[in-house]
Protein backbone atom coordinates (compact mmCIF):
# COMPACT_ATOMS: atom_id res chain seq x y z
CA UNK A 1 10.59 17.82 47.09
CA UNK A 2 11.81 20.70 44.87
CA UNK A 3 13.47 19.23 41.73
CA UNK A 4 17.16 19.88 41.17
CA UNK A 5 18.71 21.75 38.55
CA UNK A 6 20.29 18.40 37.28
CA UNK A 7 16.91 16.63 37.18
CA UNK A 8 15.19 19.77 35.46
CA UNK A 9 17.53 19.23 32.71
CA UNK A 10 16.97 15.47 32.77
CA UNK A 11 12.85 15.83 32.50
CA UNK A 12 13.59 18.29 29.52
CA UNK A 13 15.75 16.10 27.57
CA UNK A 14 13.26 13.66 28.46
CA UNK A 15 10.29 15.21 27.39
CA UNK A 16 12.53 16.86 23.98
CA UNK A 17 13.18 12.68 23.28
CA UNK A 18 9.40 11.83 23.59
CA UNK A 19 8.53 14.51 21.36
CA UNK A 20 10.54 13.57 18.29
CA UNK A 21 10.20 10.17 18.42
CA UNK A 22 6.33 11.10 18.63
CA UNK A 23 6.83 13.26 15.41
CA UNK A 24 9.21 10.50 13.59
CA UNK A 25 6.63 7.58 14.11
CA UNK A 26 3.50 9.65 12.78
CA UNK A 27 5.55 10.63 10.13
CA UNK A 28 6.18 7.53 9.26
CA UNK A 29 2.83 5.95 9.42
CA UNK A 30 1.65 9.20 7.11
CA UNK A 31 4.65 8.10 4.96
CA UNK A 32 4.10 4.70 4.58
CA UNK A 33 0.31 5.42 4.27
CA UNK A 34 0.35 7.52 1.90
CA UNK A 35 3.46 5.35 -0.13
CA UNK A 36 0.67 2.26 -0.45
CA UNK A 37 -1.29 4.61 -2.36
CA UNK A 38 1.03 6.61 -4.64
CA UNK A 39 4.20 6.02 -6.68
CA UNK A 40 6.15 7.84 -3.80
CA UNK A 41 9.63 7.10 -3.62
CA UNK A 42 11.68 8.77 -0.61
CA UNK A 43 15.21 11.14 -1.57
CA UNK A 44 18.64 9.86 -1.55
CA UNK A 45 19.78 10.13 2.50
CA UNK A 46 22.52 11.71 3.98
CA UNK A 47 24.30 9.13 5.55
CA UNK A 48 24.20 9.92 9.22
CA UNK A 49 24.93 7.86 12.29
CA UNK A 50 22.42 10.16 14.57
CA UNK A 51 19.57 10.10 11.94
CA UNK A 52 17.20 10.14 14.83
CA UNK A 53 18.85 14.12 15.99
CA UNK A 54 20.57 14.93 13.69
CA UNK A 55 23.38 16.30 15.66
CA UNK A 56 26.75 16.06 13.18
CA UNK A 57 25.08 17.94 10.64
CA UNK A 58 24.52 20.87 13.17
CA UNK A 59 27.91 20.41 13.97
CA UNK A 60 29.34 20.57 10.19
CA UNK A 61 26.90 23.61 9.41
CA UNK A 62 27.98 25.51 12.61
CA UNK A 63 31.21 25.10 11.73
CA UNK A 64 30.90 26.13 8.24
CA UNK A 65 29.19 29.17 9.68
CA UNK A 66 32.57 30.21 11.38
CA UNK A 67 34.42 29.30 8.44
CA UNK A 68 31.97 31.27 5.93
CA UNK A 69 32.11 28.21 3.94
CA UNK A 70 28.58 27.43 4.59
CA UNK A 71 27.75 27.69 0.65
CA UNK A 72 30.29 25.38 -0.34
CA UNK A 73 29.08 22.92 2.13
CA UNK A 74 25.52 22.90 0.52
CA UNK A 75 27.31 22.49 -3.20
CA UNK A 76 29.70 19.58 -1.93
CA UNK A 77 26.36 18.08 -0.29
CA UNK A 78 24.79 18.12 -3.91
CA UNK A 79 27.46 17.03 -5.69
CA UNK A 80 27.25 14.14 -3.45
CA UNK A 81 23.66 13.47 -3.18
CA UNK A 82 22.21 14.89 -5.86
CA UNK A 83 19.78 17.58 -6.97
CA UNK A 84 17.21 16.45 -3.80
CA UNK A 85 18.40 14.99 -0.80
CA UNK A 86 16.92 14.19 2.58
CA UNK A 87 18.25 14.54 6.11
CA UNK A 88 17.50 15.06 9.89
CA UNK A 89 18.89 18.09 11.81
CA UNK A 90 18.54 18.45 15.60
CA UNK A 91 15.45 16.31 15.60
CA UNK A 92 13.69 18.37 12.10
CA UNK A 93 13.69 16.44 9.11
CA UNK A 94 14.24 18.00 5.81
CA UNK A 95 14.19 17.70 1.79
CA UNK A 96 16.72 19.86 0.29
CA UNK A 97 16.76 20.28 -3.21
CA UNK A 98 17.87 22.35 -6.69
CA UNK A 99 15.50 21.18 -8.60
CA UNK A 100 13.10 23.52 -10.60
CA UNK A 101 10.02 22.11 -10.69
CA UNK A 102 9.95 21.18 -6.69
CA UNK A 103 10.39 25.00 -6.35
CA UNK A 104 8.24 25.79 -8.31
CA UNK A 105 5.70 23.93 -6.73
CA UNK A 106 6.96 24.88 -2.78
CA UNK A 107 6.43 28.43 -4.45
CA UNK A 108 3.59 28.23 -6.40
CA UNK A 109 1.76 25.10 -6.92
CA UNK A 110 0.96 24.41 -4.00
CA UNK A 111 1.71 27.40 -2.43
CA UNK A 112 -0.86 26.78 0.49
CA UNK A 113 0.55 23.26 1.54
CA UNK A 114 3.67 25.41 2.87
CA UNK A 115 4.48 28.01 5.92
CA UNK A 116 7.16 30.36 6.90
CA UNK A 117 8.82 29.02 10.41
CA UNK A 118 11.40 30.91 12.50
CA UNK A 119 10.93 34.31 11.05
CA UNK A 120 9.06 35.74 13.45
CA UNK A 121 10.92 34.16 16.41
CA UNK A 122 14.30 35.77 15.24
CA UNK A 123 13.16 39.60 13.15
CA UNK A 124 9.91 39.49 15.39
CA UNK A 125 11.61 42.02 17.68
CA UNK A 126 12.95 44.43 14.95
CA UNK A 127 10.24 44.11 12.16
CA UNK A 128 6.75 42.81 14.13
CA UNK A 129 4.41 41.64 11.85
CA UNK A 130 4.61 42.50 8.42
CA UNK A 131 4.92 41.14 4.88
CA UNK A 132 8.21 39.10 5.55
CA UNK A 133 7.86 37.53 8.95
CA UNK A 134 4.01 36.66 8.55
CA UNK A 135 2.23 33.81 7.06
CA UNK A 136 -1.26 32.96 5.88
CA UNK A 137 -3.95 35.66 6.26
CA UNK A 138 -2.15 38.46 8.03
CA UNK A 139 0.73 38.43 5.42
CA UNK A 140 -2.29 38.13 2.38
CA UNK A 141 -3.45 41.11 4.34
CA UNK A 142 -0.16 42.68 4.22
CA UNK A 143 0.43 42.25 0.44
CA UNK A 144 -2.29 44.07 -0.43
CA UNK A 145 -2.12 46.52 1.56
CA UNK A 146 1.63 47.47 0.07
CA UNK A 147 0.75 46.48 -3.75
CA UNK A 148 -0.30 49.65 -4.62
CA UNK A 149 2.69 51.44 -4.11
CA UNK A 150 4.86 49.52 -6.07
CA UNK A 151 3.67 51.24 -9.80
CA UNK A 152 5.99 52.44 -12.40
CA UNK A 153 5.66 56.05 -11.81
CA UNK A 154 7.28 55.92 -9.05
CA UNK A 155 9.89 53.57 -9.36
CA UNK A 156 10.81 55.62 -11.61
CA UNK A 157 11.13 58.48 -10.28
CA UNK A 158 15.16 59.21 -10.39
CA UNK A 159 16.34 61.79 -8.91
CA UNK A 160 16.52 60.45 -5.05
CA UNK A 161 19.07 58.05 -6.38
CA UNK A 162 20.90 61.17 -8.15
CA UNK A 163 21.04 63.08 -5.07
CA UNK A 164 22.49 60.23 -2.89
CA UNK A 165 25.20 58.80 -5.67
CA UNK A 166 26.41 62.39 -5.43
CA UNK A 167 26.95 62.35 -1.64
CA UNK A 168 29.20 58.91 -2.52
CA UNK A 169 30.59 60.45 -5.11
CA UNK A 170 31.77 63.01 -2.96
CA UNK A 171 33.65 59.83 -0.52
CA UNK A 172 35.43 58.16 -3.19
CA UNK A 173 39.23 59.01 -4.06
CA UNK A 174 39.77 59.43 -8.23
CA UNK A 175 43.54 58.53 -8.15
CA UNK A 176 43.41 54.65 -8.15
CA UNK A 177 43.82 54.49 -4.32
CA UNK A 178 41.90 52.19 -1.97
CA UNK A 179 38.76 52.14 -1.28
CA UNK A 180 36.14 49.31 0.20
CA UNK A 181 32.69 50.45 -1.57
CA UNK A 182 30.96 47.78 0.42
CA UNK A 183 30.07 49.33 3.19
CA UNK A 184 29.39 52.93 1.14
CA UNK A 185 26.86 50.21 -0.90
CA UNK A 186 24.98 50.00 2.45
CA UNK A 187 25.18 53.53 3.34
CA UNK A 188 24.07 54.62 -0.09
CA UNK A 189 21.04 52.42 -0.05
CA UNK A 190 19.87 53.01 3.87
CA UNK A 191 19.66 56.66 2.39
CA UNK A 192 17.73 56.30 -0.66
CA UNK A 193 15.56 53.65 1.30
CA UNK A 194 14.50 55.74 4.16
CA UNK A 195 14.10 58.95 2.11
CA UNK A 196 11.92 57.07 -0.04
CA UNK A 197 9.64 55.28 2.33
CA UNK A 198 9.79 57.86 5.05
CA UNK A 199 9.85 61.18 2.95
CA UNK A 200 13.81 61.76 4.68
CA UNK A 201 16.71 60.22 4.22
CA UNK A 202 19.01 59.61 7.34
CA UNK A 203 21.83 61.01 5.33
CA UNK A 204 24.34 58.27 6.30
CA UNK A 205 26.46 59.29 3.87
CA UNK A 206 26.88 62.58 5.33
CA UNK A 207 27.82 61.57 8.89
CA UNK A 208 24.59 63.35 10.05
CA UNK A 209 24.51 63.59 14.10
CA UNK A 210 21.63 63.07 16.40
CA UNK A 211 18.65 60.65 16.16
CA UNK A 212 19.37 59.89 12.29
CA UNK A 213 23.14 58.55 13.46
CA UNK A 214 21.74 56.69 16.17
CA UNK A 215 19.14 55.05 13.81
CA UNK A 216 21.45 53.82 11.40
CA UNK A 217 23.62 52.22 13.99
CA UNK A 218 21.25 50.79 15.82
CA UNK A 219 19.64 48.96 12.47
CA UNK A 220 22.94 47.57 11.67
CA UNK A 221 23.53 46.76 14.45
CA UNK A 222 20.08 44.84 15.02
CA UNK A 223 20.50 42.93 11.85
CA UNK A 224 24.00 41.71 12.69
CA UNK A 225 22.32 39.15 15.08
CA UNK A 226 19.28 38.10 13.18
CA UNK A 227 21.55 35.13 11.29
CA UNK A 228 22.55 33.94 15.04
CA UNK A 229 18.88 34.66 16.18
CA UNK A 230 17.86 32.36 13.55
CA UNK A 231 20.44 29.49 14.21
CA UNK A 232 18.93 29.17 17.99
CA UNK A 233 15.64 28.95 16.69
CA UNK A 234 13.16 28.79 19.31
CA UNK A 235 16.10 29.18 22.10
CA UNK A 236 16.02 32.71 21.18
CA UNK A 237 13.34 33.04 23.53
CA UNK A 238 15.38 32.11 26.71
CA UNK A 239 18.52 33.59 25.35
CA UNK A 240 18.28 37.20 26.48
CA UNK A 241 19.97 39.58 24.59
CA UNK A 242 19.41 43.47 25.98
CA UNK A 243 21.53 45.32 23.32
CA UNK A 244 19.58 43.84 20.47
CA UNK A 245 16.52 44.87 21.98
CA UNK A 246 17.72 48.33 22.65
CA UNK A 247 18.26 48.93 19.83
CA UNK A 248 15.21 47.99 18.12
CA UNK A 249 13.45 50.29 20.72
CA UNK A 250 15.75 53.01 18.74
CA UNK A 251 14.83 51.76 15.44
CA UNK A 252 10.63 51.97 16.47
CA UNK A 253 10.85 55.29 17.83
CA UNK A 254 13.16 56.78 15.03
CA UNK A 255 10.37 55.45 12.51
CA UNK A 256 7.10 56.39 14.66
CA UNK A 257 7.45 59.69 14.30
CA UNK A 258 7.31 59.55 10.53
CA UNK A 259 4.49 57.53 11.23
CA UNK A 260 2.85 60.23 13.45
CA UNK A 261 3.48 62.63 11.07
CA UNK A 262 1.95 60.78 8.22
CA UNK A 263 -1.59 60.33 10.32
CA UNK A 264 -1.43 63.43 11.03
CA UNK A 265 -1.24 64.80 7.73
CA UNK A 266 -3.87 62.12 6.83
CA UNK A 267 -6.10 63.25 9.58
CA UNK A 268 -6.08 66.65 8.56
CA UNK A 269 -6.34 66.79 4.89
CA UNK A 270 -2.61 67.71 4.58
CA UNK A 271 -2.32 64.44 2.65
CA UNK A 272 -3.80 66.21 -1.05
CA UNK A 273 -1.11 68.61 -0.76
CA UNK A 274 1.23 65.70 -1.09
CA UNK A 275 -0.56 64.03 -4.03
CA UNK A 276 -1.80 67.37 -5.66
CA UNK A 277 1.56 69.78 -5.24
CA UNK A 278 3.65 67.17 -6.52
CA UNK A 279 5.99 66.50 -3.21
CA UNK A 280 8.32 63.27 -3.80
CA UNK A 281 5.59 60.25 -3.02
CA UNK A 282 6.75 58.01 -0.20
CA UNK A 283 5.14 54.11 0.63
CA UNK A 284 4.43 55.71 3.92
CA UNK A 285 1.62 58.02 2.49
CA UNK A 286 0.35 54.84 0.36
CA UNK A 287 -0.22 52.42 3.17
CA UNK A 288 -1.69 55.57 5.64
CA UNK A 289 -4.32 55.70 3.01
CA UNK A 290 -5.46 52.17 3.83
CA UNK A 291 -4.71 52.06 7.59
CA UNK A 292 -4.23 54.27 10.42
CA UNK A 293 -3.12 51.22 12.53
CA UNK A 294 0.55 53.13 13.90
CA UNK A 295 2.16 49.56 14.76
CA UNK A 296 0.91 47.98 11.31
CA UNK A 297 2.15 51.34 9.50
CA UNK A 298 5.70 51.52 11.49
CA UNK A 299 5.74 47.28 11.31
CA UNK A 300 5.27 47.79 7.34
CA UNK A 301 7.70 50.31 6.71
CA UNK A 302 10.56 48.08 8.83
CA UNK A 303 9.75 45.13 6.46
CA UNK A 304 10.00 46.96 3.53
CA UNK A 305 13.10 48.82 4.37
CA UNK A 306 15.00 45.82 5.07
CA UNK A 307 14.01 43.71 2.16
CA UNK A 308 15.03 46.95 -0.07
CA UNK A 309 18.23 47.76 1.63
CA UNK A 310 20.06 44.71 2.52
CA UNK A 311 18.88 43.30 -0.97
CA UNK A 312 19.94 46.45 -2.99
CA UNK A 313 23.42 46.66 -0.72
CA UNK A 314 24.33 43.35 -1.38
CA UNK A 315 23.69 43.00 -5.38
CA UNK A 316 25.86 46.05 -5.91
CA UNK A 317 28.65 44.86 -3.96
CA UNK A 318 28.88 41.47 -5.39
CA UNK A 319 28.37 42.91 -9.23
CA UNK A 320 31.15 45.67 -7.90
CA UNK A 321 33.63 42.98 -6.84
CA UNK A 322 32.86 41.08 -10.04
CA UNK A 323 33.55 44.35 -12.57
CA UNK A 324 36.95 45.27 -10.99
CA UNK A 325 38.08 42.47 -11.81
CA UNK A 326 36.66 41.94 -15.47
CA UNK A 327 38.08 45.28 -17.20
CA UNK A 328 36.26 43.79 -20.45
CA UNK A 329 32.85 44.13 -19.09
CA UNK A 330 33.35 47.38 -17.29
CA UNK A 331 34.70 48.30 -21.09
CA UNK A 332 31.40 46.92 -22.66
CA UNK A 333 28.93 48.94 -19.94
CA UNK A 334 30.92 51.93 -21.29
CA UNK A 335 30.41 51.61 -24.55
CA UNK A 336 26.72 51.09 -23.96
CA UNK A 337 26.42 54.08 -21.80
CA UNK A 338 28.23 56.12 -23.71
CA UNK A 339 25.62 56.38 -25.94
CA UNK A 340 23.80 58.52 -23.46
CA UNK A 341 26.57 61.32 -24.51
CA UNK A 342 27.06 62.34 -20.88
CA UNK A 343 23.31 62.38 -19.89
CA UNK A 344 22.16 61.04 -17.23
CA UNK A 345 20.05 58.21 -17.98
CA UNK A 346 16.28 58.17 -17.01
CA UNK A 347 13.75 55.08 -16.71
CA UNK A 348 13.30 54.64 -20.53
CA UNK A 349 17.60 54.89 -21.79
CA UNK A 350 17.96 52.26 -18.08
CA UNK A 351 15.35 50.18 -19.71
CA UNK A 352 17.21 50.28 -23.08
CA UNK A 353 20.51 49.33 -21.89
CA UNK A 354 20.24 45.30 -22.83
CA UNK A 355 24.12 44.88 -22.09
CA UNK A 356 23.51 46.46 -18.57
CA UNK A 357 20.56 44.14 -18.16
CA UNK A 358 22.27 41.22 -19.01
CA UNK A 359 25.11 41.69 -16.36
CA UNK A 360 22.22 42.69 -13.55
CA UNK A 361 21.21 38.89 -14.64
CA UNK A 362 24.03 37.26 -14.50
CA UNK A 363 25.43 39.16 -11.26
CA UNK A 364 22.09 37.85 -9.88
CA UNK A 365 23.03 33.97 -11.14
CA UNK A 366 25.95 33.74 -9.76
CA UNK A 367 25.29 35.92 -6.25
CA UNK A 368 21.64 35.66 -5.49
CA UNK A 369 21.28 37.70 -2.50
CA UNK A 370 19.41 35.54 -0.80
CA UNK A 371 21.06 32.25 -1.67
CA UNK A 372 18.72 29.82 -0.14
CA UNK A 373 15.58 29.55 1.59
CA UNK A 374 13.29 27.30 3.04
CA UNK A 375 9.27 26.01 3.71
CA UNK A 376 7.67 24.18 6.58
CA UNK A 377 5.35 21.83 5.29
CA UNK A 378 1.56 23.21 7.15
CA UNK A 379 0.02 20.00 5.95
CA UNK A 380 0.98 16.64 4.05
CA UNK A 381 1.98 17.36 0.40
CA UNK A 382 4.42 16.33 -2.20
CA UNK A 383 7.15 17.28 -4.70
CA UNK A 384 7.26 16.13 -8.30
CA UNK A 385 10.72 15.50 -8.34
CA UNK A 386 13.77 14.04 -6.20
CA UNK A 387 12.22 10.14 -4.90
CA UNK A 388 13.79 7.16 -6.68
CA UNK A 389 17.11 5.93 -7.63
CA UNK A 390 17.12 8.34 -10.86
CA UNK A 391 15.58 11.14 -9.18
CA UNK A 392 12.43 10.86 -11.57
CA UNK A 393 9.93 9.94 -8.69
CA UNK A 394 7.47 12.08 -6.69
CA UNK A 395 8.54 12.61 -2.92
CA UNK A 396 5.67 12.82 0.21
CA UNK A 397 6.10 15.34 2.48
CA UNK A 398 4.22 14.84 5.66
CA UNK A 399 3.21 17.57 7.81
CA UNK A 400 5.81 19.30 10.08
CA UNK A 401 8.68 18.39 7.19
CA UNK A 402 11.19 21.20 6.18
CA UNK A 403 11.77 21.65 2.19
CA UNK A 404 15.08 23.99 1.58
CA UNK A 405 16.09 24.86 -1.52
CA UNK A 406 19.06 26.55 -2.85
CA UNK A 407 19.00 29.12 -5.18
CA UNK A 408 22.97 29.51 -4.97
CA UNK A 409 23.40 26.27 -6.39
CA UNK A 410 20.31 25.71 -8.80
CA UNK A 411 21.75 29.02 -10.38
CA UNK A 412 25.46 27.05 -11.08
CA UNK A 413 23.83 23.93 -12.91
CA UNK A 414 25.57 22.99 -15.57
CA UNK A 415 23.05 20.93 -16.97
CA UNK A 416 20.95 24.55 -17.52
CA UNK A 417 23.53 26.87 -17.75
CA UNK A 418 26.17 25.38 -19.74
CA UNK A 419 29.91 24.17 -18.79
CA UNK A 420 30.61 27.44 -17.85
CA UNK A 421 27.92 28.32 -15.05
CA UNK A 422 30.86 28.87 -12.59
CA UNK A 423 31.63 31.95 -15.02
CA UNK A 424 30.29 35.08 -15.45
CA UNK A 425 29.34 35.55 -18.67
CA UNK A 426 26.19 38.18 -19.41
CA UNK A 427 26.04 37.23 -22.81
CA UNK A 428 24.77 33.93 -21.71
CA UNK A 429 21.43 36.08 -21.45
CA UNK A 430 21.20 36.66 -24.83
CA UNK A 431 18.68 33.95 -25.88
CA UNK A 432 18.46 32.19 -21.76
CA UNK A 433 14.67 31.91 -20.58
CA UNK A 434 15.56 29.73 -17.93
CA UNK A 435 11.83 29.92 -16.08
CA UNK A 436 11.91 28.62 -12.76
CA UNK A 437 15.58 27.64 -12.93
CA UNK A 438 16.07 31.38 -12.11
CA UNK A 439 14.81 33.13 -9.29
CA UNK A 440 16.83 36.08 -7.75
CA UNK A 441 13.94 37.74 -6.38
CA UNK A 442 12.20 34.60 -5.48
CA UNK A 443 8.75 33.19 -7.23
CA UNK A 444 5.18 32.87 -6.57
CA UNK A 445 2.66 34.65 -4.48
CA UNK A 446 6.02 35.59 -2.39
CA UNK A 447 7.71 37.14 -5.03
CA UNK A 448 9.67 40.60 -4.43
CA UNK A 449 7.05 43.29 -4.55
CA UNK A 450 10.13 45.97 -5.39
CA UNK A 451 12.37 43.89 -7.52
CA UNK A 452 12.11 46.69 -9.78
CA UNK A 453 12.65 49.16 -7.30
CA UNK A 454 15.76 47.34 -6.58
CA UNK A 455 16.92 46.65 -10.35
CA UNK A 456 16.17 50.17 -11.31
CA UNK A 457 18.46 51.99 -8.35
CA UNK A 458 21.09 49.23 -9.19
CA UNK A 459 21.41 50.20 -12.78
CA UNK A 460 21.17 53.93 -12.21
CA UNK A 461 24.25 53.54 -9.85
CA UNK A 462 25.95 51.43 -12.61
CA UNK A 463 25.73 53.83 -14.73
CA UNK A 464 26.36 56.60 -13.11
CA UNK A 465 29.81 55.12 -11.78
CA UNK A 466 30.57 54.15 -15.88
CA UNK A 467 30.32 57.99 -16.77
CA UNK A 468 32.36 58.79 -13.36
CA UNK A 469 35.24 56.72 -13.85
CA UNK A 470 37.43 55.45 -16.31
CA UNK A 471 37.97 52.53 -14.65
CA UNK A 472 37.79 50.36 -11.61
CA UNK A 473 40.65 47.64 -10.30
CA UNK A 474 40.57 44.97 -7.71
CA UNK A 475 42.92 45.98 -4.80
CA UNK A 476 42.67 42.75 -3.35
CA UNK A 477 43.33 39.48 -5.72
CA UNK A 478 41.62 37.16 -2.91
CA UNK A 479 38.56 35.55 -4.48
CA UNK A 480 35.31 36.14 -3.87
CA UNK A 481 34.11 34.67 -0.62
CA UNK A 482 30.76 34.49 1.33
CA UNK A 483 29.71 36.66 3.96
CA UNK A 484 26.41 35.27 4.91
CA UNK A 485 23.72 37.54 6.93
CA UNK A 486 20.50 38.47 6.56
CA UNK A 487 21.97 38.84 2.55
CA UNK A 488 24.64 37.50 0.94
CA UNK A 489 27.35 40.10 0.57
CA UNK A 490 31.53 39.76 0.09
CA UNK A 491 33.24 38.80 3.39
CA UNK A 492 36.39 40.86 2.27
CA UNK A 493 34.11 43.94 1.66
CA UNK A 494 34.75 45.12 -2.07
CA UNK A 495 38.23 47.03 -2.15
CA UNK A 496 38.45 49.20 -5.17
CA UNK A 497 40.79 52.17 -6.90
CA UNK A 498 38.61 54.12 -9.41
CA UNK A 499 40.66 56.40 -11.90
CA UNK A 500 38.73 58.82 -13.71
């Protein structure tokens, strides 16, 4: 007899049940195991009446998600807690901690012992496989196939970034009225990002019709549901959603044909008049050197413009909303640009500019743009840090365990950054070498690849605003507060009047 929908729901429950308490008691064995043999000591707990699901913490982050309050929940859960803490969500146990030297060794020191998890499932669809959804030997495979095109010469190459600040330039009122340079931010650095790794821009800023329009929309549009995508998790699967997948179709075809082009010109030689008649160098015509693979080339490009973007986008708008509303720094930058006498500044006067650095720094402290992050434990490991009543003991992880970490709140310790890490002070980067206390752009084997990239087209736009205006005023007296996607960007946009 054919089961009923009821029942089906019943024998998956069921069978959901079986499998975590089938996880929890290894886990426990391996814990208790491995505890008889070592000075392990678990993390304080969340105290939780559904330990064994874990359901009222999915409740109180899902409702911080609607709230955009889901960073203050993590910093009220440390204050709590503590710098490591350990708790269960929907059946997945976890470690989540702000200590250093765990990172550090998630990150780096035993880089191997952790995995990726969920990536794939939710940016699958929109980036395939490449150097941020993969793990392992495919995303090794990856690195090194993008390394190369990361080198100073052309980072520093200038005069992309010139020719899109002027097109914002061009949208920005001079008389002190409104203006929300948020989503300009994103417009600005879709443009320089495509022209860049494609060899032409979509021109966003210009309004441009036809297939470049449709390819901006549909990317922002795509990434608007990667957060959600995320939350379900493996549910994503059986969650249809035919608009999302629409419009990565647009976003693959828009980028094939660059990709086309490229093997083409590969295929055909045209590829030395590109290196030897000194046409603007694009990744694109780096990685074709080392592949002809079309889905690994397009699959590359998507990864890389997305990391880039989003990451660029966000860091200007949250050091934007920050310097309209701290006329003494905006006063400083101009002091230290003016130096330049009007000049535009190349890669050498940027690199120069220590004021400028410092306030890329601390802009990065306080508003890491991607505020925290986690690891899936690929075998049974441990962290230095976090067991114990005084938090001085190692901690086991076993196989299959989550360890999050949260740069957002490691960055606002007082115990490394002084009393007055809720400020933002750049001068605190005068003598700070915080080492693993500080990591913007991540750590590790996984570090950014184009965190220069990124820092370098940040400053230039700095700048180039300081010798544009006069000065820049909040319009909106709100405080700053969290607008959580794929980065971590202002909810109320960044509402501006620039005077010249």
């Amino acid at each position: 007899m054919a089961l009923d929908t009821r029942n089906i729901i019943l024998l998956v429950l069921a069978l959901l049940l079986i499998s975590i308490l089938s996880r929890k008691f290894i886990t426990y064995l391996t814990y208790r195991h491995a505890s008889n043999h070592q000075n392990y000591k678990p993390a304080p707990k969340i105290p939780q009446w559904d330990r064994l699901i874990g359901y009222s913490l999915f409740k109180e982050s899902t409702q911080a998600v609607s709230t955009n309050s889901v960073l203050q929940l993590m910093t009220t859960r440390f204050q709590e807690y503590g710098t490591t803490f350990s708790g269960v969500l929907m059946g997945q146990s976890f470690i989540m901690t702000i200590e250093p030297e765990n990172i550090k060794a998630v990150l780096a020191t035993n880089f191997r012992d952790f995995g990726i998890r969920g990536r794939l499932e939710s940016f699958g669809p929109l980036l395939g496989n490449g150097i941020f959804t993969t793990d392992g030997v495919q995303w090794e495979h990856s690195r090194a196939l993008i390394r190369p095109a990361f080198v100073k010469a052309q980072v520093a190459d200038l005069g992309l970034y010139e020719t899109h600040f002027q097109d914002l330039l061009s949208l920005l009122p001079t008389d002190g009225s409104t203006v929300d340079l948020q989503p300009l931010f994103f417009r600005l650095t879709l443009d320089s990002a495509t022209e860049s790794l494609f060899g032409s821009s979509v021109n966003s800023l210009q309004n441009s019709e036809g297939p470049e329009k449709d390819f901006a929309i549909a990317i922002d549009y795509a990434l608007s549901q990667i957060p959600q995508r995320y939350r379900r998790g493996a549910l994503t699967r059986f969650l249809p959603d035919r608009k999302f997948h629409q419009a990565c179709k647009t976003v693959h075809t828009y980028t094939d044909q660059f990709v086309q082009s490229a093997l083409a010109a590969k295929a055909s030689k045209e590829k030395q008049n590109v290196e030897e008649g000194g046409q603007r160098y694009t990744l694109l015509h780096e990685l074709a050197k080392a592949t002809s693979d079309p889905i690994q080339l397009r699959d590359e490009l998507l990864n890389m413009l997305i990391a880039g973007r989003d990451t660029t986008a966000s860091l200007l708008s949250n050091l934007f909303f920050v310097l309209a509303r701290r006329p003494d720094v905006w006063q400083r930058l101009r002091g230290e640009v003016g130096e330049l006498g009007g000049l535009k500044p190349d890669y050498e006067a940027l690199r120069r500019m220590k004021y400028l650095r410092n306030v890329l720094n601390e802009a990065l402290r306080l508003y890491p743009v991607v505020p925290a992050n986690s690891r899936f434990a690929i075998r049974n490991t441990t962290l230095p840090r976090g067991g114990g009543s005084d938090g001085s003991s190692p901690i086991f992880i076993a196989k299959g365990q989550i360890v999050a970490y949260s740069v957002f709140d490691m960055h606002r310790r007082n115990d490394i950054y002084g009393l007055n890490a809720e400020e933002f002070d750049p001068d605190r980067w005068n003598d700070l070498r915080p080492g693993w206390a500080y990591i913007p752009f991540n750590g590790g084997p996984r570090i950014c690849l184009g965190q220069q990239f990124a820092l370098t087209e940040i400053g230039y736009v700095t700048v180039r605003f300081v010798q544009s205006f006069r000065e820049i005023e909040a319009k909106r007296e709100r405080e700053w507060v969290e607008r959580l996607g794929v980065t971590l960007s202002s909810f109320d946009g960044v509402k501006v009047g620039l005077n010249k």
